[in-house]
PDB file of N, CA and C in Angstrom:
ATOM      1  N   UNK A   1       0.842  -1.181   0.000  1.00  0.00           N
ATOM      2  CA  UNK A   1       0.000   0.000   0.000  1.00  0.00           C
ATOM      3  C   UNK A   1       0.885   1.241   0.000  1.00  0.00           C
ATOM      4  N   UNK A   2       0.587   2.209  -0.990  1.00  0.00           N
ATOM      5  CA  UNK A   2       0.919   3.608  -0.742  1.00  0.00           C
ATOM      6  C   UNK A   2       0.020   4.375  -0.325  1.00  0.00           C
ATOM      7  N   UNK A   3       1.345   5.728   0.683  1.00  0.00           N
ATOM      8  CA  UNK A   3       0.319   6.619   1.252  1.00  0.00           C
ATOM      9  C   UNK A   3       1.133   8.006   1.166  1.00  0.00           C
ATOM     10  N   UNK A   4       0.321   8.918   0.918  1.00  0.00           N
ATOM     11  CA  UNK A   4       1.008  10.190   1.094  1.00  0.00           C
ATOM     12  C   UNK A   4       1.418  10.976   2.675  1.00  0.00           C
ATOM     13  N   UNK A   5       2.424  11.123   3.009  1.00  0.00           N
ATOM     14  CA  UNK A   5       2.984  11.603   4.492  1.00  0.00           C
ATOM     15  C   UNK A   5       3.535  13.311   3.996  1.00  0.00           C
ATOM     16  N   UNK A   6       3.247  13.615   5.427  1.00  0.00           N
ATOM     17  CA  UNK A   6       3.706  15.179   5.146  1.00  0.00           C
ATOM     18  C   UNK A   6       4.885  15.374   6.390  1.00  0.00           C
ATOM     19  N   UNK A   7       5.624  15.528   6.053  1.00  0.00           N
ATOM     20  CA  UNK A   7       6.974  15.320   6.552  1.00  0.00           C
ATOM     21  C   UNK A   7       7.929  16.776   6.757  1.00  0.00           C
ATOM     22  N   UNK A   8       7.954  17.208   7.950  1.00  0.00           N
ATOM     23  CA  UNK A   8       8.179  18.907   8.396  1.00  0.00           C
ATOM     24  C   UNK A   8       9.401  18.548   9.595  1.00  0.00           C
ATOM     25  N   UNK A   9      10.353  19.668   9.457  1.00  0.00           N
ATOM     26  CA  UNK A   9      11.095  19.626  10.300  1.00  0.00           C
ATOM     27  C   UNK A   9      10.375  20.531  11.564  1.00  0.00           C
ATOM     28  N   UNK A  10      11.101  20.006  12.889  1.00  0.00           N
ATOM     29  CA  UNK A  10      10.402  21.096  13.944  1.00  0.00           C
ATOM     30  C   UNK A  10      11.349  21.525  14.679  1.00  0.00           C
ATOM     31  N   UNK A  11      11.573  22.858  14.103  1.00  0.00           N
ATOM     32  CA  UNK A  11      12.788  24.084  14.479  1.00  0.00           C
ATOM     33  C   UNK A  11      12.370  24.314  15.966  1.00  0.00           C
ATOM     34  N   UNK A  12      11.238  24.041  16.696  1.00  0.00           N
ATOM     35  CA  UNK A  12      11.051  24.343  18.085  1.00  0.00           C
ATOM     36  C   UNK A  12      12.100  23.234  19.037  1.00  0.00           C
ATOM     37  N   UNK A  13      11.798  22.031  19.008  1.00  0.00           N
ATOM     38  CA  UNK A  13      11.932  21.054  19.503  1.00  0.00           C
ATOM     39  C   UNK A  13      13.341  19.546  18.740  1.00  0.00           C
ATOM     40  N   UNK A  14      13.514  20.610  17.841  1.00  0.00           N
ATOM     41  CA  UNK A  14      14.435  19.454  16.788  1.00  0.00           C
ATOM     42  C   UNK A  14      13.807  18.567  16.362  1.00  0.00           C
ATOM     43  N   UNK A  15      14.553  17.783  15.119  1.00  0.00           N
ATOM     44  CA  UNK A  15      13.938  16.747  14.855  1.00  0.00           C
ATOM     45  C   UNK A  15      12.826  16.564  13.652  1.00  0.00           C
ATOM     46  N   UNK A  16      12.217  15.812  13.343  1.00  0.00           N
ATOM     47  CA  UNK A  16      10.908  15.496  12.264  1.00  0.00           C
ATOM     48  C   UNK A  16       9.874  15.060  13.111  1.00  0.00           C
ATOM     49  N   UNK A  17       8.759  15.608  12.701  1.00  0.00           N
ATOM     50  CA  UNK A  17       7.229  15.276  12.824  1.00  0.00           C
ATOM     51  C   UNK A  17       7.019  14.792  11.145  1.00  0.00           C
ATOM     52  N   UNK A  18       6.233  13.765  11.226  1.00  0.00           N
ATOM     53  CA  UNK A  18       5.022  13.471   9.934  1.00  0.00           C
ATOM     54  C   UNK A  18       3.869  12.692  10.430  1.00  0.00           C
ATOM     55  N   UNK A  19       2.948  13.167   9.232  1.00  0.00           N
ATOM     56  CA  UNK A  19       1.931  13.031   9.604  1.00  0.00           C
ATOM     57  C   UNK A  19       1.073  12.134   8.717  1.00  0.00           C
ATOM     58  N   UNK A  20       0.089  11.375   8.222  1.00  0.00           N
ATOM     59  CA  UNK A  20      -0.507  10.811   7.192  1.00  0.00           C
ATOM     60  C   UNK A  20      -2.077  10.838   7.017  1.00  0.00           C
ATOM     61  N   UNK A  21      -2.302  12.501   6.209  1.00  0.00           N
ATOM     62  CA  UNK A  21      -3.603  12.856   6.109  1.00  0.00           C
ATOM     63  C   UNK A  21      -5.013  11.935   5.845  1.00  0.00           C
ATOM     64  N   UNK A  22      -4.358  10.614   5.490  1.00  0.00           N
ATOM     65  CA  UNK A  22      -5.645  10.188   4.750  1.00  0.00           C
ATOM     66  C   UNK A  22      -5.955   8.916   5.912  1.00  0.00           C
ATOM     67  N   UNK A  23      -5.362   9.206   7.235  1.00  0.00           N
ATOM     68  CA  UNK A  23      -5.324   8.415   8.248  1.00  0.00           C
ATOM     69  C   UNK A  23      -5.483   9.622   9.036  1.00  0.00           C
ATOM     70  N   UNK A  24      -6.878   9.913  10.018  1.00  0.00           N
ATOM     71  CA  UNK A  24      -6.429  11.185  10.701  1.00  0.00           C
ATOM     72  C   UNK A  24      -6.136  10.469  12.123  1.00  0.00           C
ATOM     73  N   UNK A  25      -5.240  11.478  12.199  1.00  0.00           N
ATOM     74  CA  UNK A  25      -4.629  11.266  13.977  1.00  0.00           C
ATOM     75  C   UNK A  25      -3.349  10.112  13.631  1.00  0.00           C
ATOM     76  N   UNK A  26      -3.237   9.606  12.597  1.00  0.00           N
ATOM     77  CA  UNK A  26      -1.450   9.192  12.335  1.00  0.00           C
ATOM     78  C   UNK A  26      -0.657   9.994  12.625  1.00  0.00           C
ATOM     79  N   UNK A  27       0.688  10.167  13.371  1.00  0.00           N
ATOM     80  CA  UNK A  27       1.322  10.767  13.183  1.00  0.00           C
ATOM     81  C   UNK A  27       2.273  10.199  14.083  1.00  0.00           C
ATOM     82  N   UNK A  28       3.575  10.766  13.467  1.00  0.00           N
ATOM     83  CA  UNK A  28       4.612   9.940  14.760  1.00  0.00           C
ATOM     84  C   UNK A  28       6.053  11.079  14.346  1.00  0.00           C
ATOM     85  N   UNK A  29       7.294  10.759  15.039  1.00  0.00           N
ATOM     86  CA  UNK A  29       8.306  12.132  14.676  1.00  0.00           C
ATOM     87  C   UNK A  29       9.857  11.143  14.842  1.00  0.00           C
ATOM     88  N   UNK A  30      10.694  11.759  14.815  1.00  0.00           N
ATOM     89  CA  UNK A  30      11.940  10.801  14.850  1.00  0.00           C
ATOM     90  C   UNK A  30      12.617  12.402  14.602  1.00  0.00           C
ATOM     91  N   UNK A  31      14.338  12.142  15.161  1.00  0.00           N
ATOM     92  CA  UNK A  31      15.236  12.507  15.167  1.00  0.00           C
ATOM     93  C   UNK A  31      15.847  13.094  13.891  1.00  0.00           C
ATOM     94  N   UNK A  32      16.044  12.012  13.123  1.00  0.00           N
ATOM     95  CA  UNK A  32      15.852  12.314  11.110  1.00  0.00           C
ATOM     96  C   UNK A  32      14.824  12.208  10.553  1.00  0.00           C
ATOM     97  N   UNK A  33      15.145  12.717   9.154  1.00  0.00           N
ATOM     98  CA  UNK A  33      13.932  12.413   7.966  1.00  0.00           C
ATOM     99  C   UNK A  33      13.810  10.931   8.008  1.00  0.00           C
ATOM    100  N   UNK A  34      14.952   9.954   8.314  1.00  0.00           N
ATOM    101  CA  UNK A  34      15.140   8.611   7.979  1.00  0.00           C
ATOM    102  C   UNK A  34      14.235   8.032   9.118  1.00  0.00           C
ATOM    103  N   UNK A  35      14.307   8.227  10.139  1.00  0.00           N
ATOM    104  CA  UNK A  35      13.748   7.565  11.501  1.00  0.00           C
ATOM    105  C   UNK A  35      12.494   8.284  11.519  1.00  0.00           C
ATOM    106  N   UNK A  36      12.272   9.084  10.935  1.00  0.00           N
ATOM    107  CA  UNK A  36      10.547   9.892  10.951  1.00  0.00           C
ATOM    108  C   UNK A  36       9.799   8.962   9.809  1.00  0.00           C
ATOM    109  N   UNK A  37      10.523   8.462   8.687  1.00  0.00           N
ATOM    110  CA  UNK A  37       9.927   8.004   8.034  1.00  0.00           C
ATOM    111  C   UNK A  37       9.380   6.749   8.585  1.00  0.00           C
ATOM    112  N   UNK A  38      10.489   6.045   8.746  1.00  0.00           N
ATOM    113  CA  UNK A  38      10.586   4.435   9.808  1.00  0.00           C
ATOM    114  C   UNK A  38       8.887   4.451  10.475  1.00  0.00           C
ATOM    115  N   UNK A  39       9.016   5.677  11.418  1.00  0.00           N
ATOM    116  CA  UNK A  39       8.257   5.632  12.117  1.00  0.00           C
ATOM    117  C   UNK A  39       7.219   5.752  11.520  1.00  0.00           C
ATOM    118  N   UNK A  40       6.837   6.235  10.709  1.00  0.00           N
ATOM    119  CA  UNK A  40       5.338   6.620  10.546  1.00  0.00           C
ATOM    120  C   UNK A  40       4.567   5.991   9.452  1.00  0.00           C
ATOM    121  N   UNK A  41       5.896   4.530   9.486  1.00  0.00           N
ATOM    122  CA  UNK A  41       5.550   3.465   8.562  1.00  0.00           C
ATOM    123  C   UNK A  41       5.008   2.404   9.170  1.00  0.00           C
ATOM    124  N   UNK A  42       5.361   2.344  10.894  1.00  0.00           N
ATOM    125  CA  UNK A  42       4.819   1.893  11.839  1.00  0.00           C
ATOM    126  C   UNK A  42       3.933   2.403  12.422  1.00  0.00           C
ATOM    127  N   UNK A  43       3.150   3.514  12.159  1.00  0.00           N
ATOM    128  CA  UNK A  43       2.103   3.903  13.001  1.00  0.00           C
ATOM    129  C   UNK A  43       1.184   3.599  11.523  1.00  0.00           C
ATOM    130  N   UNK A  44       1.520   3.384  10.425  1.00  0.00           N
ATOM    131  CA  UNK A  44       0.391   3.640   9.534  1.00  0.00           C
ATOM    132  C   UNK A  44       0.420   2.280   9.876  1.00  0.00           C
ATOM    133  N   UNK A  45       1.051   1.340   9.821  1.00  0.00           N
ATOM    134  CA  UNK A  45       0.462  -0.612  10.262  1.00  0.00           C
ATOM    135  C   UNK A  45      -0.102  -0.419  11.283  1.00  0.00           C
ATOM    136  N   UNK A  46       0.094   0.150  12.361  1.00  0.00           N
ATOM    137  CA  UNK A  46      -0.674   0.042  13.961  1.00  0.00           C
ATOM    138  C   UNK A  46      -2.494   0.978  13.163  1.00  0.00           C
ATOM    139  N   UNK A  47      -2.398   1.760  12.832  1.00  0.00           N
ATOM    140  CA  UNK A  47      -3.677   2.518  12.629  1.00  0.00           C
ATOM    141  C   UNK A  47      -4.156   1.661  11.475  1.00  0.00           C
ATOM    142  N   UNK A  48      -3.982   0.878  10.541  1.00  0.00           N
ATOM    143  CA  UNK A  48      -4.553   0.020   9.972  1.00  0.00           C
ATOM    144  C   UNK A  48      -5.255  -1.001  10.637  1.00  0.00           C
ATOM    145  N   UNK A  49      -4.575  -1.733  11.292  1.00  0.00           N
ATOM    146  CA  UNK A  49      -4.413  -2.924  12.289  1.00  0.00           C
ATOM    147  C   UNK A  49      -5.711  -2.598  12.848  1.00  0.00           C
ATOM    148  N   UNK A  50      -6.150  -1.417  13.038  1.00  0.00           N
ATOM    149  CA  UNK A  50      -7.055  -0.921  14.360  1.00  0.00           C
ATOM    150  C   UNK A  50      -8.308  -0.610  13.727  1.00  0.00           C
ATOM    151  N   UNK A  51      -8.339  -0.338  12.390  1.00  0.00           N
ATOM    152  CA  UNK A  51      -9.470   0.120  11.568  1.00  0.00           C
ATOM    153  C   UNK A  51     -10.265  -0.642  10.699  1.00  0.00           C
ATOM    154  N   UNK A  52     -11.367  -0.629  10.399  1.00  0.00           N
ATOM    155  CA  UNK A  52     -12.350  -2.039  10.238  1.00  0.00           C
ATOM    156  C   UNK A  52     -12.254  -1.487   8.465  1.00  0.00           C
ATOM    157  N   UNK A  53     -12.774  -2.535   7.555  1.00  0.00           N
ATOM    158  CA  UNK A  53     -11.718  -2.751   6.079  1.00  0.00           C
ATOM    159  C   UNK A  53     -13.205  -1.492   5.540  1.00  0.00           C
ATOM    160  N   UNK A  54     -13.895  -1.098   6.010  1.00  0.00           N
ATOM    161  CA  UNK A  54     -14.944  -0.130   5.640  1.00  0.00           C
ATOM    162  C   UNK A  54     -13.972   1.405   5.646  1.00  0.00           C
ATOM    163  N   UNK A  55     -13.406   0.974   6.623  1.00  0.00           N
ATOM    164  CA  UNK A  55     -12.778   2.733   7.191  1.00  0.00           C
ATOM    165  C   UNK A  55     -11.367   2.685   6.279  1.00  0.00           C
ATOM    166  N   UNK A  56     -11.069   2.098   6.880  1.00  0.00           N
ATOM    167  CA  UNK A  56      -9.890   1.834   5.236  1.00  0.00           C
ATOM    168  C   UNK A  56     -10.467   2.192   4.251  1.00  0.00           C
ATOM    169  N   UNK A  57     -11.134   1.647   3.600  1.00  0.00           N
ATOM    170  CA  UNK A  57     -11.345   1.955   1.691  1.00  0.00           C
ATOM    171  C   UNK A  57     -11.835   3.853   1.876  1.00  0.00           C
ATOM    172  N   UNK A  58     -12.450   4.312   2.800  1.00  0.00           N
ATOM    173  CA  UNK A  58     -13.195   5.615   2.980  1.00  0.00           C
ATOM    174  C   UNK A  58     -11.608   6.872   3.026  1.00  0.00           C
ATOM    175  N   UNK A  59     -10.735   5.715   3.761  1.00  0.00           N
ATOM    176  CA  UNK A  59      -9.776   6.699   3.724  1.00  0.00           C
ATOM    177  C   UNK A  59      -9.128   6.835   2.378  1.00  0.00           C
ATOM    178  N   UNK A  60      -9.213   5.843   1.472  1.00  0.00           N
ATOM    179  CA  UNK A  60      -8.183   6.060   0.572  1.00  0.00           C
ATOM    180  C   UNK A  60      -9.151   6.576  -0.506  1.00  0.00           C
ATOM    181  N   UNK A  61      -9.936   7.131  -0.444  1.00  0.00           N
ATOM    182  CA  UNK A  61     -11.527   8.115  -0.903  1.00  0.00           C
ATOM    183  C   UNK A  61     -11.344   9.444  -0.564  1.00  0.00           C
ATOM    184  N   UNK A  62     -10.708   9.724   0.261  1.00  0.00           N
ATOM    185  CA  UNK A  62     -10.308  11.209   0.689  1.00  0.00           C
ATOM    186  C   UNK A  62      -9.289  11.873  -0.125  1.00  0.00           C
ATOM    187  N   UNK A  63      -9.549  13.233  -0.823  1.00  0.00           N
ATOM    188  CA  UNK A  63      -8.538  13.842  -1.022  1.00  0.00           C
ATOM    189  C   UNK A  63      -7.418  14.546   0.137  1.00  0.00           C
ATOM    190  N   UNK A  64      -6.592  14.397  -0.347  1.00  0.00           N
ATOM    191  CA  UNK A  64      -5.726  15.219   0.873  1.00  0.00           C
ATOM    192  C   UNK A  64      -4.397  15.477   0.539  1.00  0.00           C
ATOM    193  N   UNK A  65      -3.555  16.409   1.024  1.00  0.00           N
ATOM    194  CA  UNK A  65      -2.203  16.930   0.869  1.00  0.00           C
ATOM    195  C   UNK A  65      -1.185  15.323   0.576  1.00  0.00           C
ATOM    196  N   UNK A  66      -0.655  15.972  -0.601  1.00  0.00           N
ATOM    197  CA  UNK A  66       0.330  15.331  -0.588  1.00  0.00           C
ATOM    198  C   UNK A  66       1.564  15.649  -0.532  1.00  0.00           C
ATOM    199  N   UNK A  67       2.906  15.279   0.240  1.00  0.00           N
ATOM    200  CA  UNK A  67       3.985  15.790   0.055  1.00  0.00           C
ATOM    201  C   UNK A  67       5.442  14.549  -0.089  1.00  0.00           C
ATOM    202  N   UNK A  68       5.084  13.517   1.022  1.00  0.00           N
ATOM    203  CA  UNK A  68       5.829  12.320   0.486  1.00  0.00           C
ATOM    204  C   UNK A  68       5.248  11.244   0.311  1.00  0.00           C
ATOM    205  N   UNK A  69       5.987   9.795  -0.237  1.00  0.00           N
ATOM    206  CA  UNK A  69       5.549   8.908  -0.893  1.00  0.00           C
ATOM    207  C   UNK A  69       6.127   7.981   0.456  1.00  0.00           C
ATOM    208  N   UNK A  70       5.447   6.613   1.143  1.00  0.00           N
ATOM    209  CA  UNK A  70       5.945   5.899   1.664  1.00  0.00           C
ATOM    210  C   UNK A  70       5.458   4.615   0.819  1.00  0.00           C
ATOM    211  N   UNK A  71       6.168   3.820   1.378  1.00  0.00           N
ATOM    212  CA  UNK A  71       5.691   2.235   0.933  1.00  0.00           C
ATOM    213  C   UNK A  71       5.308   1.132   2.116  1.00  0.00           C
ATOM    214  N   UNK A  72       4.363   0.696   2.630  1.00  0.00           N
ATOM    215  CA  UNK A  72       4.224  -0.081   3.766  1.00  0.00           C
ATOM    216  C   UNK A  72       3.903  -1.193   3.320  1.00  0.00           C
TER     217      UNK A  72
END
């Protein structure tokens, strides 16, 4: 499955936040771009895992920001 992640550095606190619009409330952060990605390749399996195959297909029905490409 592909998903679009929006992937921001955070000049407050250091580090990466991303997020994955078409999953709301995904989001996870890491140290690098590399370990932000990691991560939020593991929160998109945990928020799958958790969501019934109705809510899935609805999400990938949503338009929404795109900025990076992951592969899970």
């Amino acid at each position: 499955m592909r998903f679009k992640v929006i992937l921001e550095e955070d000049k407050e606190m250091g580090g990466y936040v991303v997020s994955c619009p078409a999953l709301p409330g995904c989001h996870s952060q890491g140290d690098t771009k590399k370990e932000a990605l990691k991560n939020i390749k593991e929160a998109i399996q945990a928020c799958l895992e958790s969501l019934s195959e109705d809510v899935v297909k609805e999400a990938f029905s949503r338009p929404s920001s795109q900025v990076v490409e992951v592969v899970v």
